[in-house]
Protein backbone atom coordinates (compact mmCIF):
# COMPACT_ATOMS: atom_id res chain seq x y z
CA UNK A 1 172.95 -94.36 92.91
CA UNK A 2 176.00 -92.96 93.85
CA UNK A 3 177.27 -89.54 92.73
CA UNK A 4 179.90 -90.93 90.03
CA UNK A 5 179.72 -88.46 86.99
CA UNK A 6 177.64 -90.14 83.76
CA UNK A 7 180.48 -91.00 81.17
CA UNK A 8 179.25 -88.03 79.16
CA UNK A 9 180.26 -85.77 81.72
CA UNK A 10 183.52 -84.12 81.65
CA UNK A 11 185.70 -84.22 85.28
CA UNK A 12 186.74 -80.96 86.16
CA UNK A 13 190.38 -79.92 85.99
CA UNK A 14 192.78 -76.85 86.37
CA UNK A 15 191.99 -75.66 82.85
CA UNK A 16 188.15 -75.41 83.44
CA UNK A 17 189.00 -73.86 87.11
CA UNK A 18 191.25 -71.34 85.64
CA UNK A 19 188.36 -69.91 83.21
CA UNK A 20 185.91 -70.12 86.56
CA UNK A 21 188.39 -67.80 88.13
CA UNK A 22 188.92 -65.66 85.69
CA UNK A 23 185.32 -65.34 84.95
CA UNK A 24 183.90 -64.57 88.51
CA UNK A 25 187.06 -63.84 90.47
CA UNK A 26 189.16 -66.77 92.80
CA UNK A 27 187.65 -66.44 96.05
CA UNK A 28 184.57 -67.06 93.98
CA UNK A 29 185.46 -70.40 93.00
CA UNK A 30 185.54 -72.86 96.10
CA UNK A 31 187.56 -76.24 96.02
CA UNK A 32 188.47 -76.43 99.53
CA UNK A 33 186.98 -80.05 101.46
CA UNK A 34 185.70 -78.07 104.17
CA UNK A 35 184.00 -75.31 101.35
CA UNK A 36 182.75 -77.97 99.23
CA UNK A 37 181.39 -80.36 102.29
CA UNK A 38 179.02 -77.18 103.04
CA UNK A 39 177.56 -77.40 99.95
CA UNK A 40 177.04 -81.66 99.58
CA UNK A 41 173.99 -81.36 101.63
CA UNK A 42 170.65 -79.60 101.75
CA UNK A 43 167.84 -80.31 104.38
CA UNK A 44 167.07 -83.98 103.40
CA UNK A 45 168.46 -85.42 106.07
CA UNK A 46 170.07 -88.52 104.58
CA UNK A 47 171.43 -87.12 101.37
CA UNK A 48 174.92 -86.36 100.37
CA UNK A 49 176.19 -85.20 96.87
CA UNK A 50 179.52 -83.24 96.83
CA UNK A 51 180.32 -80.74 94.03
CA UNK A 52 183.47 -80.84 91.97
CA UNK A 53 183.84 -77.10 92.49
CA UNK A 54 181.30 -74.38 94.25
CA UNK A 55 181.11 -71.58 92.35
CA UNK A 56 179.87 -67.87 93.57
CA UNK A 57 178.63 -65.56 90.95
CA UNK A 58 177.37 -61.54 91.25
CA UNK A 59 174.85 -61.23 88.16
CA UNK A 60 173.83 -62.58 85.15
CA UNK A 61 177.08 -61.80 82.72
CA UNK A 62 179.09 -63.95 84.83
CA UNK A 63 176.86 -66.95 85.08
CA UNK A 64 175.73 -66.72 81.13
CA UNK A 65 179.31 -67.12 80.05
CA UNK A 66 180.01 -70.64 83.01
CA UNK A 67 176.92 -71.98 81.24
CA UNK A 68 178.34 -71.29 78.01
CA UNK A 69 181.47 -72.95 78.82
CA UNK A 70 180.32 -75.80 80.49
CA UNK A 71 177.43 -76.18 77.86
CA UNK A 72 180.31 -76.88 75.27
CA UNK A 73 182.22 -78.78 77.43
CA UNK A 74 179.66 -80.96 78.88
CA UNK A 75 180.13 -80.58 82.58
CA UNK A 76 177.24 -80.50 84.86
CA UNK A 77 175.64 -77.60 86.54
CA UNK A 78 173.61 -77.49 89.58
CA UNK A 79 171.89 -74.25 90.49
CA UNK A 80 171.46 -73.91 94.06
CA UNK A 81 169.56 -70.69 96.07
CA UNK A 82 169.90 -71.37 100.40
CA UNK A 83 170.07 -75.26 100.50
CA UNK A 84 166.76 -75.39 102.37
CA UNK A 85 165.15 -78.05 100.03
CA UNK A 86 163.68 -80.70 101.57
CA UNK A 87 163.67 -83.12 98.02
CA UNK A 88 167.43 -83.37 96.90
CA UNK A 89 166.43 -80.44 94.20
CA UNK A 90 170.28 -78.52 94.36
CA UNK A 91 172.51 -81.32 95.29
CA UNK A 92 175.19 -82.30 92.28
CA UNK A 93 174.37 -86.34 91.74
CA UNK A 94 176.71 -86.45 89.14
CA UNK A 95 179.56 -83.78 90.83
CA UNK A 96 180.11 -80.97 88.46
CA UNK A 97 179.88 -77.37 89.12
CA UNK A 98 177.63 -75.79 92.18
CA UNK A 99 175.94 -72.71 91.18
CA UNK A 100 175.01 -70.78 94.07
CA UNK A 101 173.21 -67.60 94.11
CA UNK A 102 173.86 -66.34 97.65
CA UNK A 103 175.58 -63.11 96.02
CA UNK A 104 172.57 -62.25 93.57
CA UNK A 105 171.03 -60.95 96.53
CA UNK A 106 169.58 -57.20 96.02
CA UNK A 107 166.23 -56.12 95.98
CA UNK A 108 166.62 -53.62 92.71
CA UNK A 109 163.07 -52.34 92.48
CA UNK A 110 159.95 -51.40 93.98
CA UNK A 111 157.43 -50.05 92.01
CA UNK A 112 154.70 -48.92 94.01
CA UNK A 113 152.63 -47.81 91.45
CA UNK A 114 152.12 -50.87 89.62
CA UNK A 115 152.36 -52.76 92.74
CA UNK A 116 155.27 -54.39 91.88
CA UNK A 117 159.29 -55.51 92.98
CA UNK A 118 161.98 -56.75 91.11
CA UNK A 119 164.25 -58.52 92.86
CA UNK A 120 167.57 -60.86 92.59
CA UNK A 121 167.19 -64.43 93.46
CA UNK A 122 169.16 -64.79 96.17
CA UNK A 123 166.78 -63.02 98.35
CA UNK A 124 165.92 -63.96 101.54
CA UNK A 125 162.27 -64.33 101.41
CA UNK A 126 161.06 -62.40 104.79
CA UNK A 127 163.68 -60.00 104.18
CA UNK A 128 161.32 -59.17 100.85
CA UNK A 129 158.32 -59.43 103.02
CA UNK A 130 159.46 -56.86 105.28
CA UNK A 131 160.95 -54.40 102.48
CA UNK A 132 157.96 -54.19 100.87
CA UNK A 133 155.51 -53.86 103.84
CA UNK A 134 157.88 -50.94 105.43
CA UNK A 135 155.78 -49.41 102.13
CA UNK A 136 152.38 -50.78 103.10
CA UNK A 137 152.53 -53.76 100.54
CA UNK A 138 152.49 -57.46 100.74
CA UNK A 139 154.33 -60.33 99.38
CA UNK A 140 152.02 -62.91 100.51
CA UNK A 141 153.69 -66.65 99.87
CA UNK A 142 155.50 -67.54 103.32
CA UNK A 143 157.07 -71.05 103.64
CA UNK A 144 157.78 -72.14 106.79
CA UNK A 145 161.63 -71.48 105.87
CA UNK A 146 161.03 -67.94 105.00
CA UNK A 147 163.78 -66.76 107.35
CA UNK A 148 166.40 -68.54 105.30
CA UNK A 149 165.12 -69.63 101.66
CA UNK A 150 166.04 -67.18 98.79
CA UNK A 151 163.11 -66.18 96.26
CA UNK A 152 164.61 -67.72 93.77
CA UNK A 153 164.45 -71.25 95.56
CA UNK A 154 160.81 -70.37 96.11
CA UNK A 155 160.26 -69.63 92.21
CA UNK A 156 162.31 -73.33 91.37
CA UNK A 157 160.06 -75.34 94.21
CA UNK A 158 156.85 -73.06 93.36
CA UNK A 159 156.34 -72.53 97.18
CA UNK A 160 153.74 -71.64 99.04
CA UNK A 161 153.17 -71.72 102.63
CA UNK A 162 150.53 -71.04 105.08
CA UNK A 163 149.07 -68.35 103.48
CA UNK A 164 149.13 -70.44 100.00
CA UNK A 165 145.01 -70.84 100.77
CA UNK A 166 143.98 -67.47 100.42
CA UNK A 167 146.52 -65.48 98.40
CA UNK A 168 148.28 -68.25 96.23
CA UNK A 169 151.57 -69.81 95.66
CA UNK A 170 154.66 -68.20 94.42
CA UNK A 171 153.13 -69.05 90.54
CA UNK A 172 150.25 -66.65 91.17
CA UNK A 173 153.23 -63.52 92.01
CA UNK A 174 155.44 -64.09 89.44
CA UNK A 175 154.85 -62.02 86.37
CA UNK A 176 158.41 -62.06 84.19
CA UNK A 177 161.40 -64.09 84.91
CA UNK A 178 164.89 -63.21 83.59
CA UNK A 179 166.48 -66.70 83.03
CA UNK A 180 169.81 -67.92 81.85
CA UNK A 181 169.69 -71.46 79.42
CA UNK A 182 172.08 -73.81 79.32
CA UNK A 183 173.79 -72.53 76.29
CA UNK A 184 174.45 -69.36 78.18
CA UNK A 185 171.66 -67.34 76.66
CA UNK A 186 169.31 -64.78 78.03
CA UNK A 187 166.07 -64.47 78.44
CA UNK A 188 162.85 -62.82 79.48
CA UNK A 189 160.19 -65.10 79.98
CA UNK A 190 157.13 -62.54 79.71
CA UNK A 191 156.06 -59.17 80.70
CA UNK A 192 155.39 -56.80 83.47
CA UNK A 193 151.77 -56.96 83.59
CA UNK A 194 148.99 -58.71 85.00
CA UNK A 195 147.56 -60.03 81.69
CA UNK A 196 149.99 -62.15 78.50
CA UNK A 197 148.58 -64.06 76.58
CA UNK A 198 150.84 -63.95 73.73
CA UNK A 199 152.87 -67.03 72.80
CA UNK A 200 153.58 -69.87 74.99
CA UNK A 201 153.52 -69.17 78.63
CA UNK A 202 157.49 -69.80 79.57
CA UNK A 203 157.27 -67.75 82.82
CA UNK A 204 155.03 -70.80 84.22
CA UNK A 205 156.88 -73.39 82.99
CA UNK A 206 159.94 -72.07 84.41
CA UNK A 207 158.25 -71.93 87.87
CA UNK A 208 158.78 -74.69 89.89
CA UNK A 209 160.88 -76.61 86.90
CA UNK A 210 163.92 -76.76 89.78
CA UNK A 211 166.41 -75.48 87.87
CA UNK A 212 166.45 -78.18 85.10
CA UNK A 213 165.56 -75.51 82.41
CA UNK A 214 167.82 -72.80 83.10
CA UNK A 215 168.79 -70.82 86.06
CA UNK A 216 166.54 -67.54 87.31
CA UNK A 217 168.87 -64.65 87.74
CA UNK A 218 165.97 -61.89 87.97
CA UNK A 219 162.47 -61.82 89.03
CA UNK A 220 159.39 -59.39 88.92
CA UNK A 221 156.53 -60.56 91.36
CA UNK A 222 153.16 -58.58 91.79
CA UNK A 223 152.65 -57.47 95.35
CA UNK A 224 149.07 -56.98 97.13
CA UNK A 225 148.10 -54.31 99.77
CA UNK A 226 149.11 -55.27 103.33
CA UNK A 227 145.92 -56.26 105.35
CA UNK A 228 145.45 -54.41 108.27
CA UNK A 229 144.38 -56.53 111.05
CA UNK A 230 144.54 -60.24 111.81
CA UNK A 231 142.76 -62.41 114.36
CA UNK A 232 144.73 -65.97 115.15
CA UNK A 233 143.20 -68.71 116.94
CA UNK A 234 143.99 -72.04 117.51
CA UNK A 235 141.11 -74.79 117.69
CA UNK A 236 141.59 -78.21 119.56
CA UNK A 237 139.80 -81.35 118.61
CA UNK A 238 139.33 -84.86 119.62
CA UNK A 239 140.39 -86.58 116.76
CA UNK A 240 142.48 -85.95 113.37
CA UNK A 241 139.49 -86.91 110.99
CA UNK A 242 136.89 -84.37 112.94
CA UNK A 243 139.74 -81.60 113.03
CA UNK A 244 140.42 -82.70 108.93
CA UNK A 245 136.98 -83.02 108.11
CA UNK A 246 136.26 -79.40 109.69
CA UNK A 247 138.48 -77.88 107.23
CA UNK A 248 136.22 -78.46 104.44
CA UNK A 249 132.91 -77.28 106.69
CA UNK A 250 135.00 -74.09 107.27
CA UNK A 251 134.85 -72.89 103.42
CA UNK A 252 131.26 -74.78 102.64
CA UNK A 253 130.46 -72.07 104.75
CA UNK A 254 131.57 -68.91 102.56
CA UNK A 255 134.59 -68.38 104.98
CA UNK A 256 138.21 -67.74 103.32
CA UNK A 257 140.86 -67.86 105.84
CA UNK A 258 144.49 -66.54 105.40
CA UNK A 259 145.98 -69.44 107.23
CA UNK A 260 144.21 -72.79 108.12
CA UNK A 261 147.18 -74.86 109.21
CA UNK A 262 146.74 -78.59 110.92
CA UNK A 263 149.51 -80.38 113.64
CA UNK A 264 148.51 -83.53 115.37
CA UNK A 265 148.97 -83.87 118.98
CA UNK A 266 152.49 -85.28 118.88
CA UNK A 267 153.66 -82.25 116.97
CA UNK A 268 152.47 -79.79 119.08
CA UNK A 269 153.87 -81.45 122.10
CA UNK A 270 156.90 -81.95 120.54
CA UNK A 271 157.55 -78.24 119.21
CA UNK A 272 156.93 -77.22 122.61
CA UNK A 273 159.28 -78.98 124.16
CA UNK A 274 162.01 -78.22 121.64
CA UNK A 275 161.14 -75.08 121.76
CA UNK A 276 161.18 -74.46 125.94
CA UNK A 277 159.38 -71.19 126.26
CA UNK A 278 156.46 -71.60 124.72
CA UNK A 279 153.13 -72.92 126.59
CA UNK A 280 149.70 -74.14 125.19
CA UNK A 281 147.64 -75.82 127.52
CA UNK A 282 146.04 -78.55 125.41
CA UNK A 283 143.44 -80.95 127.18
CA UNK A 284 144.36 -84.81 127.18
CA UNK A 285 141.68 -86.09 125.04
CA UNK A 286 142.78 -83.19 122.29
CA UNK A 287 144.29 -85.70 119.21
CA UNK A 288 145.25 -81.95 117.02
CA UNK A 289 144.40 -78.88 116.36
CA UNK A 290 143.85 -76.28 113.36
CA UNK A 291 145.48 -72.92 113.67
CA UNK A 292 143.16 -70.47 112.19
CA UNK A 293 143.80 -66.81 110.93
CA UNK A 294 141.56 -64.33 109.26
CA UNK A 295 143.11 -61.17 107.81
CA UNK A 296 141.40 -58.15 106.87
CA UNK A 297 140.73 -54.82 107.03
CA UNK A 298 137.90 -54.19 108.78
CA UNK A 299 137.93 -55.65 112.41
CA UNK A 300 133.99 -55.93 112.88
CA UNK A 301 133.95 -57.86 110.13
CA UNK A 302 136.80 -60.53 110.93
CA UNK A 303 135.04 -60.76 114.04
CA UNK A 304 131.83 -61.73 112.23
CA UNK A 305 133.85 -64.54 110.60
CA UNK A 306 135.42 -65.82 113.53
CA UNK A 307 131.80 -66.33 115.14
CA UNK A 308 130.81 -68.14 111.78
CA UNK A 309 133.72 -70.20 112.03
CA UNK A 310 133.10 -71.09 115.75
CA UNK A 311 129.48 -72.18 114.92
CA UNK A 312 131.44 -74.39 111.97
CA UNK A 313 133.95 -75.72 114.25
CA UNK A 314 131.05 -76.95 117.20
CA UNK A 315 129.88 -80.02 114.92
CA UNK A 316 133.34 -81.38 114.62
CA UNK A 317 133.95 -81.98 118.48
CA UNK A 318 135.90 -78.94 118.90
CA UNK A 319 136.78 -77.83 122.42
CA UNK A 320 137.45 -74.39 123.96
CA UNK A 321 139.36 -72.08 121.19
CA UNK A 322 142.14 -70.00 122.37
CA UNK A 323 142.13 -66.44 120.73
CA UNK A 324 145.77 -65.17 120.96
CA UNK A 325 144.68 -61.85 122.31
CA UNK A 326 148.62 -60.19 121.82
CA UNK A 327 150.69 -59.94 119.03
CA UNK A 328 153.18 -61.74 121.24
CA UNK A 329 150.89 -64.67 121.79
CA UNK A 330 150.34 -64.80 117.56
CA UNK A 331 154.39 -64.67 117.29
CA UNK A 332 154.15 -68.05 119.89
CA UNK A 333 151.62 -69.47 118.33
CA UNK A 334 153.10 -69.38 114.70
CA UNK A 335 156.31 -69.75 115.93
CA UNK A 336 155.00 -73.07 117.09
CA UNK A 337 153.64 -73.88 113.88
CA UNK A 338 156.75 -72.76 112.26
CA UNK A 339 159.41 -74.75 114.11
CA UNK A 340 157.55 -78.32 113.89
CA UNK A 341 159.60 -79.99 111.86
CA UNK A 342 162.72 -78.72 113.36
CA UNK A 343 161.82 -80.23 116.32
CA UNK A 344 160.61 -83.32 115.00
CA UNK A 345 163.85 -83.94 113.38
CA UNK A 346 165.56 -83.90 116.84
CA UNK A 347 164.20 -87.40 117.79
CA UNK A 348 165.65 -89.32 115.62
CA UNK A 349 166.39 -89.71 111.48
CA UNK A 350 162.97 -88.69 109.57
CA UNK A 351 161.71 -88.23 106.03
CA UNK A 352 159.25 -85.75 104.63
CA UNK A 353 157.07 -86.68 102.51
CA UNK A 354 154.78 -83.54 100.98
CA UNK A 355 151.27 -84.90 100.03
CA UNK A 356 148.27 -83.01 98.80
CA UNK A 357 144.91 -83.61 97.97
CA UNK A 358 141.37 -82.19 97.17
CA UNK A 359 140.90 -80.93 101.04
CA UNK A 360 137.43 -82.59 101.52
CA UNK A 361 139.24 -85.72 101.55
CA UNK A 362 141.77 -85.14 104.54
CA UNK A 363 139.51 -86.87 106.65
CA UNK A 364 140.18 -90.32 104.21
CA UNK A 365 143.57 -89.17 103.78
CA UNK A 366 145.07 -89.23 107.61
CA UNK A 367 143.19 -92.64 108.19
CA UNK A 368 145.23 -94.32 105.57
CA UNK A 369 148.51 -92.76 106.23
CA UNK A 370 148.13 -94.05 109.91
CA UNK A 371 147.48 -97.30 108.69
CA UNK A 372 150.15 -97.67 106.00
CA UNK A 373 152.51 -96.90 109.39
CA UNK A 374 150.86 -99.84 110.92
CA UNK A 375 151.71 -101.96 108.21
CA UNK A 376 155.08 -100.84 107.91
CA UNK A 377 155.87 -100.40 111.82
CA UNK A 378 157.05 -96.97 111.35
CA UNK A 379 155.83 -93.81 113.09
CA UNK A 380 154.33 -90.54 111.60
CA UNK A 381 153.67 -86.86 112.67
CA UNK A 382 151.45 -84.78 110.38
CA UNK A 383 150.90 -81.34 109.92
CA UNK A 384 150.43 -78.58 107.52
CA UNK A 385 148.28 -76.51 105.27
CA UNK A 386 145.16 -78.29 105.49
CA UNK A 387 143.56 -74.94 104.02
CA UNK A 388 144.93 -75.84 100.75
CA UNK A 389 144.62 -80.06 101.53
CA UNK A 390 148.42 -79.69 101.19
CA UNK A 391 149.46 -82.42 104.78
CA UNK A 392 153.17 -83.13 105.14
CA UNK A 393 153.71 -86.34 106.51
CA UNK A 394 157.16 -87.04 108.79
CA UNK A 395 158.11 -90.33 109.07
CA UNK A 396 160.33 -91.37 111.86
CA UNK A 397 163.38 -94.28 112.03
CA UNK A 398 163.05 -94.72 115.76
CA UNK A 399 164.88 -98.03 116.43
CA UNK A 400 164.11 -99.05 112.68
CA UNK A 401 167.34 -101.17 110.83
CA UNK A 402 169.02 -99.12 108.03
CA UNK A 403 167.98 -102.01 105.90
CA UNK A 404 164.62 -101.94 106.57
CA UNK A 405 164.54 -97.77 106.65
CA UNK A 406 166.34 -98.09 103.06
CA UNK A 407 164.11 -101.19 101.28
CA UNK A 408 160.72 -101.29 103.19
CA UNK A 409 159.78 -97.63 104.44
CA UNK A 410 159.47 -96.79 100.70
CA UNK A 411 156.72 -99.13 99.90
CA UNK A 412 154.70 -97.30 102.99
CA UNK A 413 155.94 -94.15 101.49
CA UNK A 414 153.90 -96.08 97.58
CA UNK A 415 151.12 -96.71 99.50
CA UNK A 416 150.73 -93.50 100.73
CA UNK A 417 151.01 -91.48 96.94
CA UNK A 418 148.87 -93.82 95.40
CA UNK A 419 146.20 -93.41 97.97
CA UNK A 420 146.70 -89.98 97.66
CA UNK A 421 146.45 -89.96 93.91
CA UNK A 422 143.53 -91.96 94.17
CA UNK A 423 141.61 -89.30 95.73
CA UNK A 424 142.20 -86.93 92.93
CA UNK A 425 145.56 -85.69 94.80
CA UNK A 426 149.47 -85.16 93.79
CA UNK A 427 153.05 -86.54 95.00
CA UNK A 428 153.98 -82.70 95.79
CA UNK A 429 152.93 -79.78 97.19
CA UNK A 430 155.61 -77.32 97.35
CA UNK A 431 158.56 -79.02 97.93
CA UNK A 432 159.09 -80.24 94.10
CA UNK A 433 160.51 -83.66 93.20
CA UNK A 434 164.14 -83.25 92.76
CA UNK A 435 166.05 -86.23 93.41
CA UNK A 436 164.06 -88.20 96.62
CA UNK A 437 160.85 -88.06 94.79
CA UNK A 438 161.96 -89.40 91.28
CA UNK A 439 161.05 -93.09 92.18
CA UNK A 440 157.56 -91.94 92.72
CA UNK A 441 156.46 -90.40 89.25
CA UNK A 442 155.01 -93.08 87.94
CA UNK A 443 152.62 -93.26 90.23
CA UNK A 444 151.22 -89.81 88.84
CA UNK A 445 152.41 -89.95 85.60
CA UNK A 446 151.55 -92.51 82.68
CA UNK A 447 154.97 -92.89 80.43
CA UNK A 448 153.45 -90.58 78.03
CA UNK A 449 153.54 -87.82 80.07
CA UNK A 450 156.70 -88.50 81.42
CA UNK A 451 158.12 -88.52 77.78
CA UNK A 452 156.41 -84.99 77.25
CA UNK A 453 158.76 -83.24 79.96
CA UNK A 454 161.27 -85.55 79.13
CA UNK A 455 161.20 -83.49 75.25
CA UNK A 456 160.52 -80.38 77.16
CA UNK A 457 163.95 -80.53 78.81
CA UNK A 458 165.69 -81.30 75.85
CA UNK A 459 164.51 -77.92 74.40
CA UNK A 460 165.73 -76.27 76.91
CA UNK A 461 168.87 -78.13 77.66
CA UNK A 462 169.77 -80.22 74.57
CA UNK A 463 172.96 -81.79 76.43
CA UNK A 464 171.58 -82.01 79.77
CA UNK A 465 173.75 -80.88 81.73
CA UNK A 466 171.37 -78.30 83.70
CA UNK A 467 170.72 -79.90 87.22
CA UNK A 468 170.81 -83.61 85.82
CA UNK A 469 169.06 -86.30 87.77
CA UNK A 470 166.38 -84.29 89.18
CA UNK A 471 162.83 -85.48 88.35
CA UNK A 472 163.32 -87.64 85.95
């Protein structure tokens, strides 16, 4: 489908620009072809939408009243935080305004009591991360894009990250959401405490909704003390089901790791390269490899684990563990981890496709994604949270045809969601559906359901002109 506005939609002309400008200043409002090319694109590789207009708000006043107006004048609003999606969840299908929030980008409190911070959405998440452990406290959810996504992307997506299997996703932080609807109305979703159970629970609903029910201009997240200590390993084995099915073995046996990522051998090979200055010796028969880290505050106990985890790791034809014994070697080694899909994506066009299911059934899960790629002649590189059972799957165009990258790499793509369904699992971990995934709901969904959020968004957005074509 092509990005032609719905006939419902009003085109954008010089009277609507005039109000933008006058509302949130000219240099605000962006209409130039190089200004609004930036914007047509997030990190799906394939994908482009342009914007009628980009506009650049400072705080909530000024986007309430361009919701209002464009709520009563039925253009279309797409709320975008740094454009590091990987689903098509920002991008304007149907033109229309741009909502960035690059400028709502102050941390305004932190509350060290309560063990709290308020922040603006357009956040950069490590930036948070570091504020708040300059004060000995800990914002836990890390996705791999933490050096560029905003907060407020990472509320829309519900991201999580590596650390996602000990400490949560960004649901399990966020206490009280200031949100503007459609109409232009504000809102607080809850309450500044750990407990609410009064009324309906809007604060959840809004997470991860990806900015179809209104647009996050404020948001209070409960922080945890910063661990002291950390050991980081990484863990080779000689096949992807022994290193999958080790993940499970690992908490069977009462251990909780903060990180338990997975990369197949072609990913680690691959980062390295891209990545020139970083080394790991990994043996030939070694198919891929868990990285491991335990966090803590008492070191004699975190070395306790780490021999419980060896003794785990022995039955699943794991080879010699390397113990990054500097915090230099960590940085490599999660730098690594970090920077896999960037260098993936330099070989040629790929797809990501974000699967995740009960983690005892990994093992079942990589066997059948290799063979749907067998199938369907196409190449894959996985890697991961396998902590959480949360495996993201790249898929590669090599020498593919356009034709058959367009018509037949989605049915491998089917195959792969209902398998993963079929072991009790979901179409998305933390990347959120936006506009890639749409085609794949059914697969999870009966019509029923579908019809639920379909009412659900009308309550929110009667004229739907908040982030249209996204997951529906």
């Amino acid at each position: 489908m092509d990005s032609t506005p719905l006939p419902h939609y009003k085109k954008i002309d010089d009277t609507d620009l005039v109000f933008f400008r006058s509302v949130i200043g000219e240099e605000y409002v962006i209409t130039s072809q190089e200004g609004l090319t930036k914007y047509s694109k997030d990190e799906t590789e394939y994908l482009t939408f342009y914007p009628d207009v980009v506009l650049k708000p400072a705080n909530t006043n000024e986007i309430s009243q361009v919701m209002r107006y464009c709520n009563e004048h039925l253009i279309p609003v797409s709320p975008r935080a740094a454009g590091t999606g990987l689903s098509g969840n920002s991008l304007c299908i149907y033109g229309g305004v741009m909502l960035t929030i690059e400028r709502l980008n102050k941390i305004l409190k932190i509350d060290e009591q309560n063990l709290q911070v308020i922040t603006e959405p357009g956040v950069i998440t490590e930036h948070l991360q570091n504020t708040v452990k300059e004060k000995g406290l800990y914002y836990p959810p890390d996705p791999s894009s933490r050096g560029s996504s905003f907060i407020g992307g990472n509320v829309a997506c519900n991201s999580g990250g590596p650390r996602a299997v000990k400490y949560g996703v960004v649901k399990d932080f966020v206490l009280n959401l200031e949100v503007v609807l459609a109409s232009g109305e504000v809102i607080w979703t809850g309450a500044n405490v750990l407990k609410n159970s009064t009324g309906y629970n809007f604060t959840q609903l809004m997470v991860g909704s990806e900015g179809t029910l209104g647009i996050v201009t404020k948001i209070v997240l409960k922080l945890v003390p910063h661990p002291k200590f950390n050991l980081v390993m990484l863990a080779p084995f000689t096949s992807m089901e022994q290193a999958a099915g080790a993940v499970a073995a690992i908490f069977q046996a009462g251990i909780v790791p903060s990180c338990l990522e997975f990369m197949e051998r072609d990913a680690i090979d691959w980062v390295c390269k891209w990545l020139g200055d970083v080394t790991i010796p990994i043996a030939d028969d070694v198919r891929a490899n868990l990285l491991i880290e335990l966090d803590g505050n008492d070191m004699d106990v975190l070395y306790k684990e780490s021999e419980k985890l060896y003794e785990v790791m022995t039955g699943f034809d794991c080879g010699e563990i390397l113990f990054a014994d500097s915090e230099a070697q960590k940085a490599d080694l999660w730098r690594m981890r970090r920077n896999v899909a960037n260098a993936v994506k330099t070989t040629s066009t790929t797809i990501e496709e974000d699967t995740v299911v009960p983690r005892f059934y990994l093992p079942q899960l990589m066997v059948h994604i290799k063979e749907v790629g067998k199938k369907y002649n196409f190449r894959s590189v996985c890697y991961g949270h396998a902590g959480d059972g949360n495996i993201h799957v790249r898929i590669i165009k090599d020498e593919l045809t356009d034709e058959y990258w367009k018509n037949e790499v989605p049915k491998g793509v089917r195959e792969i969601f209902e398998k993963v369904v079929e072991l009790g699992g979901t179409i998305s971990g933390e990347h959120g559906i936006g506009w890639v995934q749409r085609r794949y709901m059914n697969i999870k969904f009966p019509s029923m359901q579908m019809e639920l959020m379909r009412q659900v968004k009308a309550v929110f957005d009667p004229r739907g002109i908040l982030n249209p074509g996204k997951i529906f």
